[in-house]
N, C-alpha and C. Protein backbone atom coordinates (compact mmCIF):
# COMPACT_ATOMS: atom_id res chain seq x y z
N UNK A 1 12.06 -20.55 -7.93
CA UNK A 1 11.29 -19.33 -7.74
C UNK A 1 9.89 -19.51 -8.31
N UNK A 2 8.94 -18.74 -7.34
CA UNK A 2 7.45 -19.09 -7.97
C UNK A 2 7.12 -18.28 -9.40
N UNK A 3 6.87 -18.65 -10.40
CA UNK A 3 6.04 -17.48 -11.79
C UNK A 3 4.94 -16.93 -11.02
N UNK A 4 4.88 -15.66 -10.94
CA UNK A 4 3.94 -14.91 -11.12
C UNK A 4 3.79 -14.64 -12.72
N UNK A 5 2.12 -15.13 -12.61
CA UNK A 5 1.43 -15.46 -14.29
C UNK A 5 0.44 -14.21 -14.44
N UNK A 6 0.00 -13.53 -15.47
CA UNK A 6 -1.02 -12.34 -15.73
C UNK A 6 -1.97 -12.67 -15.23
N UNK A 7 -2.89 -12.04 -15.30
CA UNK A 7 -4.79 -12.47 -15.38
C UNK A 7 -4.94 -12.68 -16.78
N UNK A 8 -6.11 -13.77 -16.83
CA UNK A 8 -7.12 -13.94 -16.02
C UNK A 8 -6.92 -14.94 -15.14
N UNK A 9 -7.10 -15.29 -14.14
CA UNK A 9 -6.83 -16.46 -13.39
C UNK A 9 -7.21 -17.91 -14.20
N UNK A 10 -6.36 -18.86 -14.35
CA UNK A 10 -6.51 -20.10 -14.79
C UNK A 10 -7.92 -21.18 -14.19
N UNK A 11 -7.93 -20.68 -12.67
CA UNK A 11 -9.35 -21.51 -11.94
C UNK A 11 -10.02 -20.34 -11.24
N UNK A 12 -11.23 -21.10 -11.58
CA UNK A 12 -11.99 -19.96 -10.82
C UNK A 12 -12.05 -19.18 -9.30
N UNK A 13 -11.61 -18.03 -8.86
CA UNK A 13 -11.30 -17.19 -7.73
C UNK A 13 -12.53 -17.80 -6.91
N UNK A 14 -11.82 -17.89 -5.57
CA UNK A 14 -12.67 -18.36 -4.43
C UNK A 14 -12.32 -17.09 -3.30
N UNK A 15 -12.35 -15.73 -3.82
CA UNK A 15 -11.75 -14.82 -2.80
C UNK A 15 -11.86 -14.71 -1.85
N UNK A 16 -11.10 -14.19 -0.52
CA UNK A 16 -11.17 -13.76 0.64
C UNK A 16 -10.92 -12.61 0.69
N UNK A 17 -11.93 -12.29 1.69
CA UNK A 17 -11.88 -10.23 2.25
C UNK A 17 -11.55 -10.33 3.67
N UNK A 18 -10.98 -8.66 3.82
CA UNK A 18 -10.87 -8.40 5.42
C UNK A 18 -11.56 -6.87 5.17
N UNK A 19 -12.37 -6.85 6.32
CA UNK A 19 -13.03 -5.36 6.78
C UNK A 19 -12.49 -5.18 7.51
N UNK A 20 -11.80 -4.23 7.01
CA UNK A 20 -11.50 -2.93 7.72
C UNK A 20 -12.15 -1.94 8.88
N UNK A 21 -12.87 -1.96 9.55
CA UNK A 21 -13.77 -1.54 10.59
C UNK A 21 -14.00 -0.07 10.50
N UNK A 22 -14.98 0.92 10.53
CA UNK A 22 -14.91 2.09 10.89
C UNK A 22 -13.92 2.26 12.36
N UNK A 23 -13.56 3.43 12.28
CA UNK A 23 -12.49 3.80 13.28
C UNK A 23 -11.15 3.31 13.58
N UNK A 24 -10.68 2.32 12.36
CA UNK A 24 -9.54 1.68 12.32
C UNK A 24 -8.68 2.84 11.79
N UNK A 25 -7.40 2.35 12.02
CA UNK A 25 -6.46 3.15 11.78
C UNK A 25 -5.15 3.17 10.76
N UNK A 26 -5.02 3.62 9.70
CA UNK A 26 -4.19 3.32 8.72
C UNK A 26 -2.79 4.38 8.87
N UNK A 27 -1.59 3.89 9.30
CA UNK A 27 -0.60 4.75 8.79
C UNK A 27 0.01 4.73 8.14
N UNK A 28 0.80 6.23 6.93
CA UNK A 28 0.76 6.63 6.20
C UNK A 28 2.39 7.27 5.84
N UNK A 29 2.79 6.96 5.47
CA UNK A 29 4.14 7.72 5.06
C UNK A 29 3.83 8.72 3.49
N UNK A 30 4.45 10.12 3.50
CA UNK A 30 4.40 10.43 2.88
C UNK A 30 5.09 11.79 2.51
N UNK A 31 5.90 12.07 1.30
CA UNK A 31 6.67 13.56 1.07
C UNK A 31 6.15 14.21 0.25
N UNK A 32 5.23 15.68 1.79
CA UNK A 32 4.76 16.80 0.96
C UNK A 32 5.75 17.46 -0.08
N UNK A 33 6.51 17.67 -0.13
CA UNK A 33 7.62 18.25 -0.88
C UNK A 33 7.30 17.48 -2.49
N UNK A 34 6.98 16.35 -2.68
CA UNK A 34 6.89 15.23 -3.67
C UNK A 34 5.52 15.90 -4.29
N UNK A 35 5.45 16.22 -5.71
CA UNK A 35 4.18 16.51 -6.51
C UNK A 35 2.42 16.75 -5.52
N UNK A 36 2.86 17.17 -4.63
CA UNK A 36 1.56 17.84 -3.71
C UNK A 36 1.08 16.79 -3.11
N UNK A 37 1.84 15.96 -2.46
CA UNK A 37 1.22 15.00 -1.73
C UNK A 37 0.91 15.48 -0.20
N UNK A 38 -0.23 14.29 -0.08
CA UNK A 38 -0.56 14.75 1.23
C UNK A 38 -1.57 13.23 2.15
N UNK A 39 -1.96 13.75 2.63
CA UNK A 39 -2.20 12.49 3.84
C UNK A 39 -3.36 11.70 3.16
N UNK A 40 -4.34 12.68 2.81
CA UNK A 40 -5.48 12.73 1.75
C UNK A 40 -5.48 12.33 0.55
N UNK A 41 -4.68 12.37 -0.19
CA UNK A 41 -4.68 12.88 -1.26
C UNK A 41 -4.15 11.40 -2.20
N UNK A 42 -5.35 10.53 -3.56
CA UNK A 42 -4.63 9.49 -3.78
C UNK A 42 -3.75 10.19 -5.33
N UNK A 43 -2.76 9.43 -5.60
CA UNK A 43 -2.23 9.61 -6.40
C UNK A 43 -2.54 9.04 -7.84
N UNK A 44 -3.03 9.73 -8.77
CA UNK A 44 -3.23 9.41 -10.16
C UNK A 44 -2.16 9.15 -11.11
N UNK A 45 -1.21 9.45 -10.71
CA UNK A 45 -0.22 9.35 -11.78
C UNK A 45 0.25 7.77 -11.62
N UNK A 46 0.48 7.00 -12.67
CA UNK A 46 0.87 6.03 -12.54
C UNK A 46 0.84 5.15 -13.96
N UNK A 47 0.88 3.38 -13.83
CA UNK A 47 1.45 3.16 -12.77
C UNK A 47 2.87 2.90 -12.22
N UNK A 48 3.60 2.66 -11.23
CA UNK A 48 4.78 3.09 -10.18
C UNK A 48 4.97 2.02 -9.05
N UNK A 49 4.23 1.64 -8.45
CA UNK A 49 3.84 1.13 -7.40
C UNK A 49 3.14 0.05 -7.38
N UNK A 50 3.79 -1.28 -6.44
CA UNK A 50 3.09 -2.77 -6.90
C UNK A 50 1.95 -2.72 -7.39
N UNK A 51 1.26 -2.04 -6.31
CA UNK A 51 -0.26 -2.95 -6.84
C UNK A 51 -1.16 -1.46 -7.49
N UNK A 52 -0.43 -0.28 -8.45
CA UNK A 52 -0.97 0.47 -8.72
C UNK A 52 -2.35 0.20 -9.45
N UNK A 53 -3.17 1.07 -10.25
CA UNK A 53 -3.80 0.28 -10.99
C UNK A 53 -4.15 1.46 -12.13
N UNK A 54 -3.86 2.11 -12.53
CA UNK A 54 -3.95 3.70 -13.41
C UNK A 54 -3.75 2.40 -14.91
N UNK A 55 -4.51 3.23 -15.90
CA UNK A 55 -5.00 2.10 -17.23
C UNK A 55 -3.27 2.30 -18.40
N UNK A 56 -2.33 3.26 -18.43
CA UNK A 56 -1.17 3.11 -18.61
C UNK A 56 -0.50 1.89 -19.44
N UNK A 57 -0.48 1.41 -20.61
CA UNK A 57 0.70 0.37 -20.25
C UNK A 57 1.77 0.33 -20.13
N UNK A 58 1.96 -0.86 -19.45
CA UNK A 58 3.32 -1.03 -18.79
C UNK A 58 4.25 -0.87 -19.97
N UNK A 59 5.69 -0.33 -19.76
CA UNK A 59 6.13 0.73 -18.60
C UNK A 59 5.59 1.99 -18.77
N UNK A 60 5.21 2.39 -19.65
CA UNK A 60 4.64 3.89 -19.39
C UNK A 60 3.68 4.17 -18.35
N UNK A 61 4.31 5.66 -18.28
CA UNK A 61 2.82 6.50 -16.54
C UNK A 61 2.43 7.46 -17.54
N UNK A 62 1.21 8.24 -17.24
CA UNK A 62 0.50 8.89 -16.91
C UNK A 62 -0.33 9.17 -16.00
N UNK A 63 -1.02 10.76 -16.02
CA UNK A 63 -1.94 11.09 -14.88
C UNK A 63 -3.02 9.68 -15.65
N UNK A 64 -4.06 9.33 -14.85
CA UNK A 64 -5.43 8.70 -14.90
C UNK A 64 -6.42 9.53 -13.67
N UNK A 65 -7.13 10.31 -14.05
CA UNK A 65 -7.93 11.40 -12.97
C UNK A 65 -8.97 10.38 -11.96
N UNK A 66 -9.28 9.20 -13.38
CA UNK A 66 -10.26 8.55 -12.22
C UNK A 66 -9.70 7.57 -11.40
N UNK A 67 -8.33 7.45 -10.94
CA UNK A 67 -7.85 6.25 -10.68
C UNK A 67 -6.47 6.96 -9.63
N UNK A 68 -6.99 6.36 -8.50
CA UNK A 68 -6.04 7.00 -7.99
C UNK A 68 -5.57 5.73 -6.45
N UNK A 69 -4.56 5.91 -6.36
CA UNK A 69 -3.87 4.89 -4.87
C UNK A 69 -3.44 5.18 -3.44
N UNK A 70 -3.84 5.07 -2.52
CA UNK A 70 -3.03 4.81 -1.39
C UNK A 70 -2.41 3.95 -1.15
N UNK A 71 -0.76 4.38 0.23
CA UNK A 71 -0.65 3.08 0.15
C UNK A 71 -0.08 2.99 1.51
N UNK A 72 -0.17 2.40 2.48
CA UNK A 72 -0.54 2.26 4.05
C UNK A 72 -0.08 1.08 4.63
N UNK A 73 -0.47 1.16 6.02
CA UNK A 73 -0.32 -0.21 7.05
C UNK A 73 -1.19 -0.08 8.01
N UNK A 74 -0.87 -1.40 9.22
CA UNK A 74 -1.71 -0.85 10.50
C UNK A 74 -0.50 -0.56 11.61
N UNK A 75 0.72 -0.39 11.07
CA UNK A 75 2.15 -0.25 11.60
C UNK A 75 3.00 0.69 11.13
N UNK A 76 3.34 1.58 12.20
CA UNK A 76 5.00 2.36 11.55
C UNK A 76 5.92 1.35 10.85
N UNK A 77 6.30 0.56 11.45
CA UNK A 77 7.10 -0.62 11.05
C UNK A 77 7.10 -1.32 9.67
N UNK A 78 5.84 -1.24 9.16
CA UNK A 78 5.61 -1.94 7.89
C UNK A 78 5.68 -0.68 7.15
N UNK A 79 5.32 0.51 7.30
CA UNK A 79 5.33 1.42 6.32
C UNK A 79 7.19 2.14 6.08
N UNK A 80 7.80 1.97 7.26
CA UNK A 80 9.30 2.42 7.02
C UNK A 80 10.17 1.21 6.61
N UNK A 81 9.88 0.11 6.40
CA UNK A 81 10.44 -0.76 5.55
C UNK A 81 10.32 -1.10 4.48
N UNK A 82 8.95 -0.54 3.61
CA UNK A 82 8.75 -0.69 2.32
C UNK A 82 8.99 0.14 2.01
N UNK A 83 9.17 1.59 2.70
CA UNK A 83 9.89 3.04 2.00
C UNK A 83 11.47 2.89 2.16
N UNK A 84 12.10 2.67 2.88
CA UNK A 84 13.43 2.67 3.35
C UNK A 84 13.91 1.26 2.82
N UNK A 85 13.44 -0.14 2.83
CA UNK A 85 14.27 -1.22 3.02
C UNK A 85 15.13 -1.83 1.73
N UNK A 86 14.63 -0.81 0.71
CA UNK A 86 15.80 -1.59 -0.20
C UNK A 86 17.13 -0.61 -0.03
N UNK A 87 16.82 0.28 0.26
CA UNK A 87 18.55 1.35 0.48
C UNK A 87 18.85 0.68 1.73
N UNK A 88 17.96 0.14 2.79
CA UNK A 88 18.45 0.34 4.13
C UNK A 88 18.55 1.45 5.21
N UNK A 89 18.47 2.34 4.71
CA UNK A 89 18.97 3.74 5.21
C UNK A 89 17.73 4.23 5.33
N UNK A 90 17.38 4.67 6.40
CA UNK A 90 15.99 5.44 6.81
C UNK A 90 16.35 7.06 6.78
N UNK A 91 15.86 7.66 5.68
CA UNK A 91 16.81 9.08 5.68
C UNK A 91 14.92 9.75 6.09
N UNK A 92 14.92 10.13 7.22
CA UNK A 92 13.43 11.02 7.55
C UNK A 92 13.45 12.05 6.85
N UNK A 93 14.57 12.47 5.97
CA UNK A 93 14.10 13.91 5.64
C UNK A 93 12.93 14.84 5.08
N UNK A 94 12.40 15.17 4.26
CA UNK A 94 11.03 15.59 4.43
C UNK A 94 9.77 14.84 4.31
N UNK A 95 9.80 13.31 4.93
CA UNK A 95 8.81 12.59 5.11
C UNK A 95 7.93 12.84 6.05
N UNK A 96 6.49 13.01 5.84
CA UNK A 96 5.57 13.03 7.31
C UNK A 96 5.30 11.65 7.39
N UNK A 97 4.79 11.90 8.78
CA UNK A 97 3.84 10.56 9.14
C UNK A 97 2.59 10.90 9.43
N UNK A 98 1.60 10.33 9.23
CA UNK A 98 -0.57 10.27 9.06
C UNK A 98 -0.73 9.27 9.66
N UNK A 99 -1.85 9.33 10.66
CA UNK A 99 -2.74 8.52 11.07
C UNK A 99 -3.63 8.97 10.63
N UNK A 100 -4.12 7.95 9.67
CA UNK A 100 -5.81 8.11 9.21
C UNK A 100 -6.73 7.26 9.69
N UNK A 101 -7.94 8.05 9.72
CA UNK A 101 -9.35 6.94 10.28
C UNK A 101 -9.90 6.84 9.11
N UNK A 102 -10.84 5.08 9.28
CA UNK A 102 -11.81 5.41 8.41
C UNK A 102 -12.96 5.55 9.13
N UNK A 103 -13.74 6.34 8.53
CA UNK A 103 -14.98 6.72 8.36
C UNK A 103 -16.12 5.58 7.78
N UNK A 104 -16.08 4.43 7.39
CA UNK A 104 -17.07 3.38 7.29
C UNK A 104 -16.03 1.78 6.96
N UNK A 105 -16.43 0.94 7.16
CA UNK A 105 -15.81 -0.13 6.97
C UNK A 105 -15.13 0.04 5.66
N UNK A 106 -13.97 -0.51 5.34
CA UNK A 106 -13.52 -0.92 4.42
C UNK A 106 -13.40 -2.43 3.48
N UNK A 107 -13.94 -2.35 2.09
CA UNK A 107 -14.03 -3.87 2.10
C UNK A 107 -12.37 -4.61 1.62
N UNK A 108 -11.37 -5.05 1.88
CA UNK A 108 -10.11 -5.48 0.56
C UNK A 108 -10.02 -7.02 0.85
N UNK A 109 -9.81 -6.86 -0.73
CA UNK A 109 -9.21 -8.09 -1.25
C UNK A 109 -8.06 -8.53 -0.30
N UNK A 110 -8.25 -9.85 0.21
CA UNK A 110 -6.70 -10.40 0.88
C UNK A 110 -6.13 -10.88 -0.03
N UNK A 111 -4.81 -10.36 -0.09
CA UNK A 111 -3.98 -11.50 -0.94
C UNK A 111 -2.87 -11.89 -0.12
N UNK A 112 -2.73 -12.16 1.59
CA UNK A 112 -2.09 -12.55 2.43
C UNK A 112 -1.99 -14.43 2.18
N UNK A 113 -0.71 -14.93 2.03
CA UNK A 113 -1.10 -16.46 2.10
C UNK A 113 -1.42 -17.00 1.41
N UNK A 114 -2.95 -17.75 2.03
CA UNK A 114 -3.58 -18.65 0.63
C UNK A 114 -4.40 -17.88 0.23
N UNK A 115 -4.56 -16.51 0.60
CA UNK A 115 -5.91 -15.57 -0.44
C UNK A 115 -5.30 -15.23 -1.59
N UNK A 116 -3.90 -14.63 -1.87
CA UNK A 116 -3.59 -14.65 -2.96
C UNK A 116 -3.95 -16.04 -4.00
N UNK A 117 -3.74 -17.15 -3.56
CA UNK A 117 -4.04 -18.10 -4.39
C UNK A 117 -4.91 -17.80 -4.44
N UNK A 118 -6.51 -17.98 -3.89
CA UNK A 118 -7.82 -17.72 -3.92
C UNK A 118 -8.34 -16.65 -4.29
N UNK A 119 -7.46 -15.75 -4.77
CA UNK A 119 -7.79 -14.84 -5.70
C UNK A 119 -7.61 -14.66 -6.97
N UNK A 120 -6.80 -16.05 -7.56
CA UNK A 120 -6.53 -16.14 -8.73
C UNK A 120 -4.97 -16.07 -8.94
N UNK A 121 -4.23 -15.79 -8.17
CA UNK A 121 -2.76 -15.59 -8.37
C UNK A 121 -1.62 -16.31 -7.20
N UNK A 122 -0.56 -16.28 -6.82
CA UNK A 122 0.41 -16.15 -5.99
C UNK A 122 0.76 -15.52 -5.10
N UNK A 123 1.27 -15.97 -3.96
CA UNK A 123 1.59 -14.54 -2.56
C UNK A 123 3.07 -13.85 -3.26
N UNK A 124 3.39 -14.69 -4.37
CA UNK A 124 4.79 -13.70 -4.72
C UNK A 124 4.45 -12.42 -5.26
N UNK A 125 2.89 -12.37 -5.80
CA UNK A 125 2.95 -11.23 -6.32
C UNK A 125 3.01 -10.04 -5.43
N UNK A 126 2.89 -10.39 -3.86
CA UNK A 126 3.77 -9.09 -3.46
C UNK A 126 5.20 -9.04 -2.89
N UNK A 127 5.52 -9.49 -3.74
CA UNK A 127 7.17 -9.78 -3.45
C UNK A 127 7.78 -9.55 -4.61
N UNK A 128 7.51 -10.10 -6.03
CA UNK A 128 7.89 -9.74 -6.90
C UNK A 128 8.77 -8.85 -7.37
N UNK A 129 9.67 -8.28 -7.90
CA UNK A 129 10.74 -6.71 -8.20
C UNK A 129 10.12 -6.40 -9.19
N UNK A 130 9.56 -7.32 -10.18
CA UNK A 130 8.84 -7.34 -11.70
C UNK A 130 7.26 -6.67 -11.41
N UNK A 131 7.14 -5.40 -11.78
CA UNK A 131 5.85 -4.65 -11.14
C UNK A 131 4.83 -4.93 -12.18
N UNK A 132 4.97 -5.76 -13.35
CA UNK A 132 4.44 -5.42 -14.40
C UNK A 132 3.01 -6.33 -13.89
N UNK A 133 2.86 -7.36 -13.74
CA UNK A 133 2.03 -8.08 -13.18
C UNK A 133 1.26 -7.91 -12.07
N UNK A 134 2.14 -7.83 -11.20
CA UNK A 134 1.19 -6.67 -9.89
C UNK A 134 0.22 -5.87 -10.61
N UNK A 135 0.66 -5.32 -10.93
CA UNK A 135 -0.10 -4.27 -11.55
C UNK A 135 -1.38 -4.29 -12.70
N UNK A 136 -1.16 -5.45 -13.28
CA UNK A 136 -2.34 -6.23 -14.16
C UNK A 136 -3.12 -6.76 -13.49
N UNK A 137 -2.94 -7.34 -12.09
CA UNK A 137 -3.38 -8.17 -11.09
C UNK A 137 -4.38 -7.00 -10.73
N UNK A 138 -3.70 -6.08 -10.25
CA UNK A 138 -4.30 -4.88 -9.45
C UNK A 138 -5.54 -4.47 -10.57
N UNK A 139 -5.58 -4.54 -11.52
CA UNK A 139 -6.73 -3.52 -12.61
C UNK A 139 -7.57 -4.28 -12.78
N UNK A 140 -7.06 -6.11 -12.81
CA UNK A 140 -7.81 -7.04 -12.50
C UNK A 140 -8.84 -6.81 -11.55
N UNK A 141 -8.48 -7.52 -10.73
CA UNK A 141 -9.31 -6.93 -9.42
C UNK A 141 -10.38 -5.82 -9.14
N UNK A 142 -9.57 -4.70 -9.48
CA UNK A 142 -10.52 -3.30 -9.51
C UNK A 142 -11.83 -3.60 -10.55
N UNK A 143 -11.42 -4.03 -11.73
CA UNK A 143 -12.22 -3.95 -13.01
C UNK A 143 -13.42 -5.24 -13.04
N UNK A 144 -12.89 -6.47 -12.53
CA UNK A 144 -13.66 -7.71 -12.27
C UNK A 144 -14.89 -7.67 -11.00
N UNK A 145 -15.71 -6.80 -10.84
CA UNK A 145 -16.54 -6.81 -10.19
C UNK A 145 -17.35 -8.03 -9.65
N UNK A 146 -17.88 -8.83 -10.49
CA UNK A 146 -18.49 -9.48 -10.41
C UNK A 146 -17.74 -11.21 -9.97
N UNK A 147 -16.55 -10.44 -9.69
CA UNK A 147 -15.82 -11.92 -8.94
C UNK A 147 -15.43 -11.34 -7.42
N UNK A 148 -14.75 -9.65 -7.48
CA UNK A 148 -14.36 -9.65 -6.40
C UNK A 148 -14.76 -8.45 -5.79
N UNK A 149 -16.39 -7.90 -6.04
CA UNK A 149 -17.00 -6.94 -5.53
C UNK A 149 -16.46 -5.60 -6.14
N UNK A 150 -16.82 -4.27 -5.93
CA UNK A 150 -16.19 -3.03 -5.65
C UNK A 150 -15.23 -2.83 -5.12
N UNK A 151 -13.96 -3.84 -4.53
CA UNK A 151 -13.38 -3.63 -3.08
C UNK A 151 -12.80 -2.28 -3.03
N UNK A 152 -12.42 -2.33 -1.97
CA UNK A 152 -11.43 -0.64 -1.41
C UNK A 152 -10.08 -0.72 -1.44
N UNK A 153 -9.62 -2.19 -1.38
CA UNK A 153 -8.21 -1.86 -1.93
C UNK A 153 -7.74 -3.42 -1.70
N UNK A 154 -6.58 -3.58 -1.66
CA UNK A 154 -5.88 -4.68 -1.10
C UNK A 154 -5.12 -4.60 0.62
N UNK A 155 -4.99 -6.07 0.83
CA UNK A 155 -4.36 -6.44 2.25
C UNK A 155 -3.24 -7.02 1.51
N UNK A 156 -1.94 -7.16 2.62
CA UNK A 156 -1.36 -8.21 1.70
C UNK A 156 0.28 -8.10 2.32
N UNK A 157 1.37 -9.05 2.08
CA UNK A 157 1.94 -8.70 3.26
C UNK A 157 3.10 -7.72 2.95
N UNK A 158 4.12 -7.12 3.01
CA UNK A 158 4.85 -6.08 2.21
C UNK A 158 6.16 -7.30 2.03
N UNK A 159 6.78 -6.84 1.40
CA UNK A 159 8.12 -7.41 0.36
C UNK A 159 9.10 -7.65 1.40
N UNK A 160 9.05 -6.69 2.47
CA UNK A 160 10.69 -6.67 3.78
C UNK A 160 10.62 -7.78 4.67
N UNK A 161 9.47 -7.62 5.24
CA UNK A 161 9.35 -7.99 6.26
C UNK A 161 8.13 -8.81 6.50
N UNK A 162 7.25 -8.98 5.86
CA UNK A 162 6.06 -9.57 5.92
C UNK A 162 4.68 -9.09 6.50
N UNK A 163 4.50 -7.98 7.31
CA UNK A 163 4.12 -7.18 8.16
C UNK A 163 2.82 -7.13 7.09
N UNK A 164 1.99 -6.88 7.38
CA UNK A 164 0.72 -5.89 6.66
C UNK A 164 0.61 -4.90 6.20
N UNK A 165 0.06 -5.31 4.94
CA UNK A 165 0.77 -3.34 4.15
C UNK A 165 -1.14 -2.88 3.50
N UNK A 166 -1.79 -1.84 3.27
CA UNK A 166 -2.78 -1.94 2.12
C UNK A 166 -2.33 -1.53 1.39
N UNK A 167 -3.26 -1.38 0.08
CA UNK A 167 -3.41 -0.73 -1.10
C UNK A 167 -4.34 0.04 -1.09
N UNK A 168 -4.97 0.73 -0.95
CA UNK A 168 -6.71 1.65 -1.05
C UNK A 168 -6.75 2.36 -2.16
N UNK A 169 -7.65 2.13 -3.35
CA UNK A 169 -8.05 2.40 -4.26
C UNK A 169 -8.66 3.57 -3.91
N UNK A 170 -9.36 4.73 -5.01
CA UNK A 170 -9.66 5.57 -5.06
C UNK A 170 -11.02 5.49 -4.02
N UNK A 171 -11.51 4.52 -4.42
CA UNK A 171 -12.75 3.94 -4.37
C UNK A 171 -12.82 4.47 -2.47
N UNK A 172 -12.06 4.32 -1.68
CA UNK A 172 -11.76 4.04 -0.40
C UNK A 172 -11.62 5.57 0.39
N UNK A 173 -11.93 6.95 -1.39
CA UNK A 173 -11.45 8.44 -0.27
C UNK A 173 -12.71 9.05 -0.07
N UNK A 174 -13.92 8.67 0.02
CA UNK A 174 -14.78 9.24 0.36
C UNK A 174 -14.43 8.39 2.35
N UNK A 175 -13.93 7.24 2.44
CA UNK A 175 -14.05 6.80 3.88
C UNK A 175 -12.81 7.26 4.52
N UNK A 176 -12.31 7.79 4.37
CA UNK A 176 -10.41 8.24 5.22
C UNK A 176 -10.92 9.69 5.85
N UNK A 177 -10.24 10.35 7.52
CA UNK A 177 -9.93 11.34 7.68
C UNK A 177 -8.86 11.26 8.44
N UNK A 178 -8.16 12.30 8.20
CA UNK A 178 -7.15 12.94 9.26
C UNK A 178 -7.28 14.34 9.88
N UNK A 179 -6.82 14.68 10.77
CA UNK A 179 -7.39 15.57 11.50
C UNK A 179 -5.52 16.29 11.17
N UNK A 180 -5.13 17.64 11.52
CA UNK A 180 -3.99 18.30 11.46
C UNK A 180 -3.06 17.63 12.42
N UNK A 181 -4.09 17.69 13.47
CA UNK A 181 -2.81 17.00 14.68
C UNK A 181 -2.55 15.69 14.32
N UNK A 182 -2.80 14.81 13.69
CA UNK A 182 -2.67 13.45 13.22
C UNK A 182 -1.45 13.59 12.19
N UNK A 183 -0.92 14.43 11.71
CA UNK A 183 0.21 14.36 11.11
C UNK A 183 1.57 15.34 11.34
N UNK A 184 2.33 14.45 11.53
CA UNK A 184 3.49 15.58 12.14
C UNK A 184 4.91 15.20 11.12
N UNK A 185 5.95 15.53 11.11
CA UNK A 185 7.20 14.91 10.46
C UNK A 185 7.48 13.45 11.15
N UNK A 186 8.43 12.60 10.07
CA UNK A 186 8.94 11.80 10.68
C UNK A 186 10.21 11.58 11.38
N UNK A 187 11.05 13.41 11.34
CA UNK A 187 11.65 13.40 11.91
C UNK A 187 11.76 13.81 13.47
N UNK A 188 10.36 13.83 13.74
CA UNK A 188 9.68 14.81 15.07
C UNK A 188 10.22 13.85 16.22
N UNK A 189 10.69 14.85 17.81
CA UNK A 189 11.09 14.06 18.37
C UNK A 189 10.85 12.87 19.09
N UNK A 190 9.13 12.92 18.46
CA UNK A 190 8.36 11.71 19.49
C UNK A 190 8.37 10.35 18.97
N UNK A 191 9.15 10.60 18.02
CA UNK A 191 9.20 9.45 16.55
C UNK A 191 10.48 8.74 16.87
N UNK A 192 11.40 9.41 17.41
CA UNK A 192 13.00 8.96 17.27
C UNK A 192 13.00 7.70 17.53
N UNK A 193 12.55 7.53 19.61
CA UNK A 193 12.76 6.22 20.12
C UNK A 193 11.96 5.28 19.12
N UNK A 194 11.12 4.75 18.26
CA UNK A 194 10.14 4.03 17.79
C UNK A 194 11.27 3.63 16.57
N UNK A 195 11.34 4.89 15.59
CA UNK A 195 12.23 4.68 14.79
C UNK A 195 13.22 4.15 14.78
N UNK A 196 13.97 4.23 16.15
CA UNK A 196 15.34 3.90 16.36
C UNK A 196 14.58 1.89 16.42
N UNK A 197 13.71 1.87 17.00
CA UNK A 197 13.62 0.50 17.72
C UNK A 197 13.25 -0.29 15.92
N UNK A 198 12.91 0.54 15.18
CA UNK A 198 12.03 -0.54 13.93
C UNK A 198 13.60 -0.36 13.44
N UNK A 199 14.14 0.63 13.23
CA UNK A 199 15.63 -0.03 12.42
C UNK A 199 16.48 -0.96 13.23
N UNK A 200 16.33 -1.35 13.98
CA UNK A 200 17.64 -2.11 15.32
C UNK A 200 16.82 -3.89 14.67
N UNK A 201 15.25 -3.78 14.74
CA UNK A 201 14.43 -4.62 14.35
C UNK A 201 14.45 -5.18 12.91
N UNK A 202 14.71 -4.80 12.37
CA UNK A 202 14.82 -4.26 10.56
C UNK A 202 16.22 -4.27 10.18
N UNK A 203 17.31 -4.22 10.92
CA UNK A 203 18.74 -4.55 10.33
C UNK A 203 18.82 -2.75 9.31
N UNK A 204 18.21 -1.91 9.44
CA UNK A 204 18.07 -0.80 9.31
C UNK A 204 19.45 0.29 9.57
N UNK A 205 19.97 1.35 8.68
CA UNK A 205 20.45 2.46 9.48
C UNK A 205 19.95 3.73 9.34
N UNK A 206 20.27 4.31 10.39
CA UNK A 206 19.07 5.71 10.97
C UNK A 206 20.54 7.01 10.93
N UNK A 207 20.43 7.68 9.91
CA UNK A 207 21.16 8.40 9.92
C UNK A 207 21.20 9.71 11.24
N UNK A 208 22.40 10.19 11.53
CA UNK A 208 21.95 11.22 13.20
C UNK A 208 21.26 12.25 12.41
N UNK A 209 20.21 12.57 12.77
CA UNK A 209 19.38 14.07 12.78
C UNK A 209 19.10 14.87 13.81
């Protein structure tokens, strides 16, 4: 098995970025029902989540007001396997689904492949179960300007399936919109056939609703 090691990186980062394009499209899983979430809206509390980055140490959370996460794809598919794939069980119950635009390019860190190396670390770190490092990685990054810009978040591939997942830092909510009609449930009926096809794809089960 590969070590995923802390920061600071041992050799000097040779990073790679991907822009994100204005008018690209990020989708979004997410339960309004869950502490006021919403399509918009990044989450401060932390950190929770691989590549969170809230100043916290590990294991403890708190709110952090200035620090907040999204966390996305450019696929239904990649986003219902990193929510669903360690139970298996795709339970839609009060999950929506968001299509968000951005509003100006986005800059992120790749850590797909060999960018993770070239960013100072391993592609295990998004694979990892051990969040503690992710997550040092992640504040890394945010905090190291002068190696890896301002970026807007991370690329990188998700833990299930390999698919493309982001990260979008706070940094990234002045560029996101969604419009009302852009978000509906994920149990809505226009969702079923898609859903049905990513769990059949995914070794997935889709409970009857």
């Amino acid at each position: 098995m590969v070590a995923v090691k802390p920061p600071p990186p041992v050799v000097a980062p040779e990073p790679v970025f991907r822009v994100l394009p204005a008018g690209a499209t990020i989708v979004r899983l997410f339960d309004p029902s869950s502490f006021g979430a919403h399509a918009l809206v990044f989450r401060t509390f932390g950190p929770i989540s691989r590549f969170d980055h809230q100043r916290a140490p590990y294991p403890t959370r708190a709110d952090d007001p200035d620090r907040g996460i999204v966390y996305g794809a450019n696929t239904l598919s990649s986003c219902i396997v990193e929510i669903f794939g360690d139970s298996r069980v795709v339970d839609v119950g009060t999950w929506d689904v968001a299509a968000l635009t951005t509003t100006r390019a986005l800059n992120l860190l790749d850590l797909r492949g060999s960018g993770a190396m070239r960013a100072g670390t391993v592609a295990a770190i998004s694979k990892e179960s051990n969040r503690q490092f992710s997550q040092e990685w992640s504040r890394y990054f945010y905090d190291t300007a002068f190696v890896y810009g301002e970026v807007d978040g991370l690329v990188f591939h998700n833990a299930h399936n390999d698919e493309d997942a982001y990260a979008l830092y706070e940094r990234a909510s002045d560029a996101l919109d969604c419009a009302p009609a852009d978000i509906r449930p994920l149990r809505h009926d226009s969702l079923r056939a898609a859903i049905r096809e990513i769990a059949i794809s995914n070794g997935l089960f889709v409970p009857p609703y």
